[in-house]
Each structure stands twice: as structure tokens, then as C-alpha cells.
N, C-alpha and C. Protein backbone atom coordinates (compact mmCIF):
# COMPACT_ATOMS: atom_id res chain seq x y z
N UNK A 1 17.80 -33.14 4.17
CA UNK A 1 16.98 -32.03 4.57
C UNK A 1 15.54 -32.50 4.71
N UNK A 2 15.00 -32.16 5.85
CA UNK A 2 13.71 -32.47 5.96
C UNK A 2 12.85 -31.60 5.44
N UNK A 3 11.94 -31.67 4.52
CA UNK A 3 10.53 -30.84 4.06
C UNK A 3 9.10 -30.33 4.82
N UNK A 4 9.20 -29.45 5.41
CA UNK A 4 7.93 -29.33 6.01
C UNK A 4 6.61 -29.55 5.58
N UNK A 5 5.88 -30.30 6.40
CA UNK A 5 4.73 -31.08 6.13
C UNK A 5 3.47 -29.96 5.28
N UNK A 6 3.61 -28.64 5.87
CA UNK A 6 2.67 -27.77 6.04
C UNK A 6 3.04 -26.41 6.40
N UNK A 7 2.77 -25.26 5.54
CA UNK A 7 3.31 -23.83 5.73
C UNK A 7 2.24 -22.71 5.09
N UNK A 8 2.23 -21.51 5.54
CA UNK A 8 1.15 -20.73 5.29
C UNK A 8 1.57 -20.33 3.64
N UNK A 9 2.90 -19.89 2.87
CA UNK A 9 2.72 -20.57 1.46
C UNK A 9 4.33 -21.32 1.10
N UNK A 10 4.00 -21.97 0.17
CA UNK A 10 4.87 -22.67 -0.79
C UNK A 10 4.81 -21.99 -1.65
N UNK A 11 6.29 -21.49 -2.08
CA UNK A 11 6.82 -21.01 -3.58
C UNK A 11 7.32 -22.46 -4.54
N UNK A 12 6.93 -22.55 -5.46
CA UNK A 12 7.70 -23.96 -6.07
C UNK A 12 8.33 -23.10 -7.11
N UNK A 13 9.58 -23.35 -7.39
CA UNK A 13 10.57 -22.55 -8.22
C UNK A 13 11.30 -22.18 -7.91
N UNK A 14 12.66 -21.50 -7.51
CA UNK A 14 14.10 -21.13 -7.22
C UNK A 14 14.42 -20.18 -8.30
N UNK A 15 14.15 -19.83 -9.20
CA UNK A 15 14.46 -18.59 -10.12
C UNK A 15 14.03 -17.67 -9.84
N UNK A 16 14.62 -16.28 -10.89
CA UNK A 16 13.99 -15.25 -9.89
C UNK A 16 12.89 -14.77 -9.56
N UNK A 17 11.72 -15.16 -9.96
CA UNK A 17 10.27 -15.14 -10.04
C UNK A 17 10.18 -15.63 -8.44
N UNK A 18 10.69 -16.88 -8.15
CA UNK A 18 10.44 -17.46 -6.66
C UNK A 18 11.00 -17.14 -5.99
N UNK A 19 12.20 -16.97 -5.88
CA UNK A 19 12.97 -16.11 -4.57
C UNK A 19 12.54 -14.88 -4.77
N UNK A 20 11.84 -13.80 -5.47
CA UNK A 20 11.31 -12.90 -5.40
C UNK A 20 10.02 -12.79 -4.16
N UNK A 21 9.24 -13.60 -5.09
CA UNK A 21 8.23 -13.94 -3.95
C UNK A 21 8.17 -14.30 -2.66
N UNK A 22 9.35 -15.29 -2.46
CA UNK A 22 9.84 -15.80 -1.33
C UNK A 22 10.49 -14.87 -0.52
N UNK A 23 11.38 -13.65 -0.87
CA UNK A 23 12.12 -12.51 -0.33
C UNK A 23 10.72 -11.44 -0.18
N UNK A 24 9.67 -11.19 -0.59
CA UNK A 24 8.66 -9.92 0.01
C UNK A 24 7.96 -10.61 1.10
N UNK A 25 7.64 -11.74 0.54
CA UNK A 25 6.88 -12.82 1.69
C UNK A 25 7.27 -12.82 3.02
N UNK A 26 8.80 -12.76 3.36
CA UNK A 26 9.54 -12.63 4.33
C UNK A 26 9.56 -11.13 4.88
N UNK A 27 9.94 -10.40 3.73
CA UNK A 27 9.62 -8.64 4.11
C UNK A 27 8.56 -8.79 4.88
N UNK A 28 7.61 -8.77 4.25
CA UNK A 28 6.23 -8.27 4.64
C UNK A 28 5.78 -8.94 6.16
N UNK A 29 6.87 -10.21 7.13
CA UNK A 29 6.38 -10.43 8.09
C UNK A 29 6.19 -11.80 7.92
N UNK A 30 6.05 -12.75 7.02
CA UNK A 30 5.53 -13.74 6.91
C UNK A 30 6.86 -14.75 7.58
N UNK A 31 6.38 -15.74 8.70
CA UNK A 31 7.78 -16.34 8.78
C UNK A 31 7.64 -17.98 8.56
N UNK A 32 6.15 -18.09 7.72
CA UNK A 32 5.94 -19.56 7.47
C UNK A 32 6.09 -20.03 6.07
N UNK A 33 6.98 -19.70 5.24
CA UNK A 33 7.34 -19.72 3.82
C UNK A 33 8.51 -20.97 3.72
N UNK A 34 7.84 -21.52 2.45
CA UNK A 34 9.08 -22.74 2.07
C UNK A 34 9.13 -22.44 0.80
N UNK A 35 10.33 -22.11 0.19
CA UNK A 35 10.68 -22.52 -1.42
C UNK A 35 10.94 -23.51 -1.84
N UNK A 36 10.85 -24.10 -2.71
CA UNK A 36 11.15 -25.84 -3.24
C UNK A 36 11.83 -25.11 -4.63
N UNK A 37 12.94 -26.21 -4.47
CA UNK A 37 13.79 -25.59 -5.78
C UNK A 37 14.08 -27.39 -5.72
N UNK A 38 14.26 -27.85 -6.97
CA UNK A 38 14.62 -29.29 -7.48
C UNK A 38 16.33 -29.40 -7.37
N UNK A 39 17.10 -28.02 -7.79
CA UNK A 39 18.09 -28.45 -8.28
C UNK A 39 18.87 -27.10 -7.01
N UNK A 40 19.88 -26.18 -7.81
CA UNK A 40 20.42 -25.38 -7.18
C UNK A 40 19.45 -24.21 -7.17
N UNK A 41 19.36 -23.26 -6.68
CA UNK A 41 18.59 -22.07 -6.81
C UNK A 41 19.19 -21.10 -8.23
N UNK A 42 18.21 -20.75 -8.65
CA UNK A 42 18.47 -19.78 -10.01
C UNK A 42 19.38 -20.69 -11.17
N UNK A 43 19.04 -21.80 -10.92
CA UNK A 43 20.32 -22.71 -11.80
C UNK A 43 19.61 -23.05 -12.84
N UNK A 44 17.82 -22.80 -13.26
CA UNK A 44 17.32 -23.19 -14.26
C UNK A 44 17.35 -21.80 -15.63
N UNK A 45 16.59 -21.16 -16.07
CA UNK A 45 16.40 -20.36 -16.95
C UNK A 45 16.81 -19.16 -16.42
N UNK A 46 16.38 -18.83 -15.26
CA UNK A 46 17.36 -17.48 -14.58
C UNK A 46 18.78 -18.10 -14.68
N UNK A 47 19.19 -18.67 -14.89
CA UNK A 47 20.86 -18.83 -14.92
C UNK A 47 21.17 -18.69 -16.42
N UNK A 48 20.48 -18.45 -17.27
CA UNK A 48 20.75 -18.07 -18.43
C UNK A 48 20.53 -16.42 -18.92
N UNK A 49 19.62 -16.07 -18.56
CA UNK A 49 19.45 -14.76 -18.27
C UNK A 49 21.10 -13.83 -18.27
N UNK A 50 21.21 -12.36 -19.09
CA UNK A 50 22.05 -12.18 -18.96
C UNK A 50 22.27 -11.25 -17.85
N UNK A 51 21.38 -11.21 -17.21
CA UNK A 51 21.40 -10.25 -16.17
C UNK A 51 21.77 -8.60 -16.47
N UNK A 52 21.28 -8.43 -17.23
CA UNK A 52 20.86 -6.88 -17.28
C UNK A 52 19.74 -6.36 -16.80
N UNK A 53 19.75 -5.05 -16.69
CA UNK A 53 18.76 -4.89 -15.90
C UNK A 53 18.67 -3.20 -16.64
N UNK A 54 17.81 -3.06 -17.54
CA UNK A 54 17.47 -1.77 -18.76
C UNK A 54 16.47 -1.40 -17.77
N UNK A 55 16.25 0.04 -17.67
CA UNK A 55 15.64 0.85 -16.43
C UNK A 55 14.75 1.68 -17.54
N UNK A 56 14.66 1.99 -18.52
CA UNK A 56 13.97 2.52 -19.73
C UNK A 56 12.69 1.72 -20.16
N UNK A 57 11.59 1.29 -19.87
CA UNK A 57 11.15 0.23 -20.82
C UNK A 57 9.54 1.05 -21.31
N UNK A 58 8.82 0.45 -22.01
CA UNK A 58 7.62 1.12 -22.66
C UNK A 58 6.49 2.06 -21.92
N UNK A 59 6.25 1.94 -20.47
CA UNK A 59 5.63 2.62 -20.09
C UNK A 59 6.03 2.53 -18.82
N UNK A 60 5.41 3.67 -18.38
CA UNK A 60 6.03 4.29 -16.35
C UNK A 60 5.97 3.36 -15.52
N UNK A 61 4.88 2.78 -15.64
CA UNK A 61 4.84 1.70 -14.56
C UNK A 61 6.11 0.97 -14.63
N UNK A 62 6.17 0.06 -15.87
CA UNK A 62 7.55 -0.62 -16.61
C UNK A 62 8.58 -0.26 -15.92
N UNK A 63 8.79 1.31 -16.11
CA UNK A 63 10.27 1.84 -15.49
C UNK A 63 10.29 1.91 -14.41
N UNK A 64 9.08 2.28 -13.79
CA UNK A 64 9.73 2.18 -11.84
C UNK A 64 9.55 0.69 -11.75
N UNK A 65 9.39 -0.69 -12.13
CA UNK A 65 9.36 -1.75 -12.10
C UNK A 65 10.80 -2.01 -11.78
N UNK A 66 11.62 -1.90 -12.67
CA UNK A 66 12.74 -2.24 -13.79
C UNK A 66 13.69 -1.21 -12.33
N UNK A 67 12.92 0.11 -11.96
CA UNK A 67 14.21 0.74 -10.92
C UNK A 67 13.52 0.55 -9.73
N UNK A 68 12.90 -0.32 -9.21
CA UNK A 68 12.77 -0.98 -8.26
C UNK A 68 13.81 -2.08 -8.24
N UNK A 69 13.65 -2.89 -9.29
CA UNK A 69 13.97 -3.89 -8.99
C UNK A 69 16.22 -3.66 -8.97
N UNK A 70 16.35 -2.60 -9.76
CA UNK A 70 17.57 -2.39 -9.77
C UNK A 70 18.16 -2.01 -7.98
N UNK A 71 17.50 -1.12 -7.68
CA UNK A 71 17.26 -0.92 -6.34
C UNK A 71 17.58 -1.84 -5.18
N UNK A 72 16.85 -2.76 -5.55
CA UNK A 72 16.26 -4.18 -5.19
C UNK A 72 18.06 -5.17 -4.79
N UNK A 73 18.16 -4.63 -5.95
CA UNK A 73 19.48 -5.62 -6.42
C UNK A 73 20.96 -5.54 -5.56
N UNK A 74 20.17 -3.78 -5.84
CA UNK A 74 21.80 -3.51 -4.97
C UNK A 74 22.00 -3.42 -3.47
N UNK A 75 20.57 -3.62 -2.88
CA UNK A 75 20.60 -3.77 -1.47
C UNK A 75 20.34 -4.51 -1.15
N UNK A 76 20.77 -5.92 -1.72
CA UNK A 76 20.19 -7.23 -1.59
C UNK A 76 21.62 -7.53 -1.26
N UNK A 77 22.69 -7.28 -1.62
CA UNK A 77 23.82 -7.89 -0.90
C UNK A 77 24.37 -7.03 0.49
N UNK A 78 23.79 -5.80 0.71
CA UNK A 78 24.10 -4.77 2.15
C UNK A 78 23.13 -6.03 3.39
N UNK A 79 22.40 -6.64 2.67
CA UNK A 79 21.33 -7.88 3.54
C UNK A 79 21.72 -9.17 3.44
């Protein structure tokens, strides 16, 4: 695989923090994005993660976070 020399951003990471970023980046229009992942994608500490996803958490913001991202989740495979 060849690496592009130069892109408007680089995500470095493959967990879900970076394909996060890397997936709005793309939403939002952007079509010059590279992720760099070392190994498999989500294969580091997100692969330990038990993948729950608690929609309750300490304050409002928190919870529409948490049901966004549930949201997020489930229309991520209809894409």
C-alpha cells in the first residue's frame, strides 16, 4: 500500500477515537483524510473494550453523547 505524501488531515490511530474522527471528517465533506493504523483497525485497546454502550451517564450533555453515539452505531452498518 502506498502512503500519501500529503493530505488536508492525518488521523494517527485506528481505534475508536480515530475512525471516529476519520468517519465526521468524511461526513462533513472532507475528501482528503488518511488514517494510519500500525496494525488492524480497532485491534489495539478498543478491541478490549466491552462494547457497551450505557445511555444514562452523569450529566445531559453525557447522555445525548452516549445516544448519539448509540445512534451512531446502529446506522453505521445501514452505511
Amino acid at each position: 500500500m502506498t502512503i500519501p505524501t500529503k493530505a488536508r488531515a492525518v488521523v494517527i490511530g485506528g481505534g475508536v477515537s480515530g475512525c471516529s474522527v476519520a468517519y465526521h471528517l468524511a461526513k462533513a465533506g472532507w475528501t482528503d483524510v488518511v488514517l494510519l493504523e500500525r496494525r488492524k483497525l480497532t485491534s489495539g485497546t478498543t478491541w478490549h473494550a466491552a462494547g457497551l454502550i450505557g445511555q444514562l451517564r452523569g450529566s445531559a450533555n453525557m447522555t445525548r453523547l452516549a445516544k448519539y453515539s448509540a445512534d451512531l452505531y446502529r446506522g453505521l452498518e445501514a452505511e
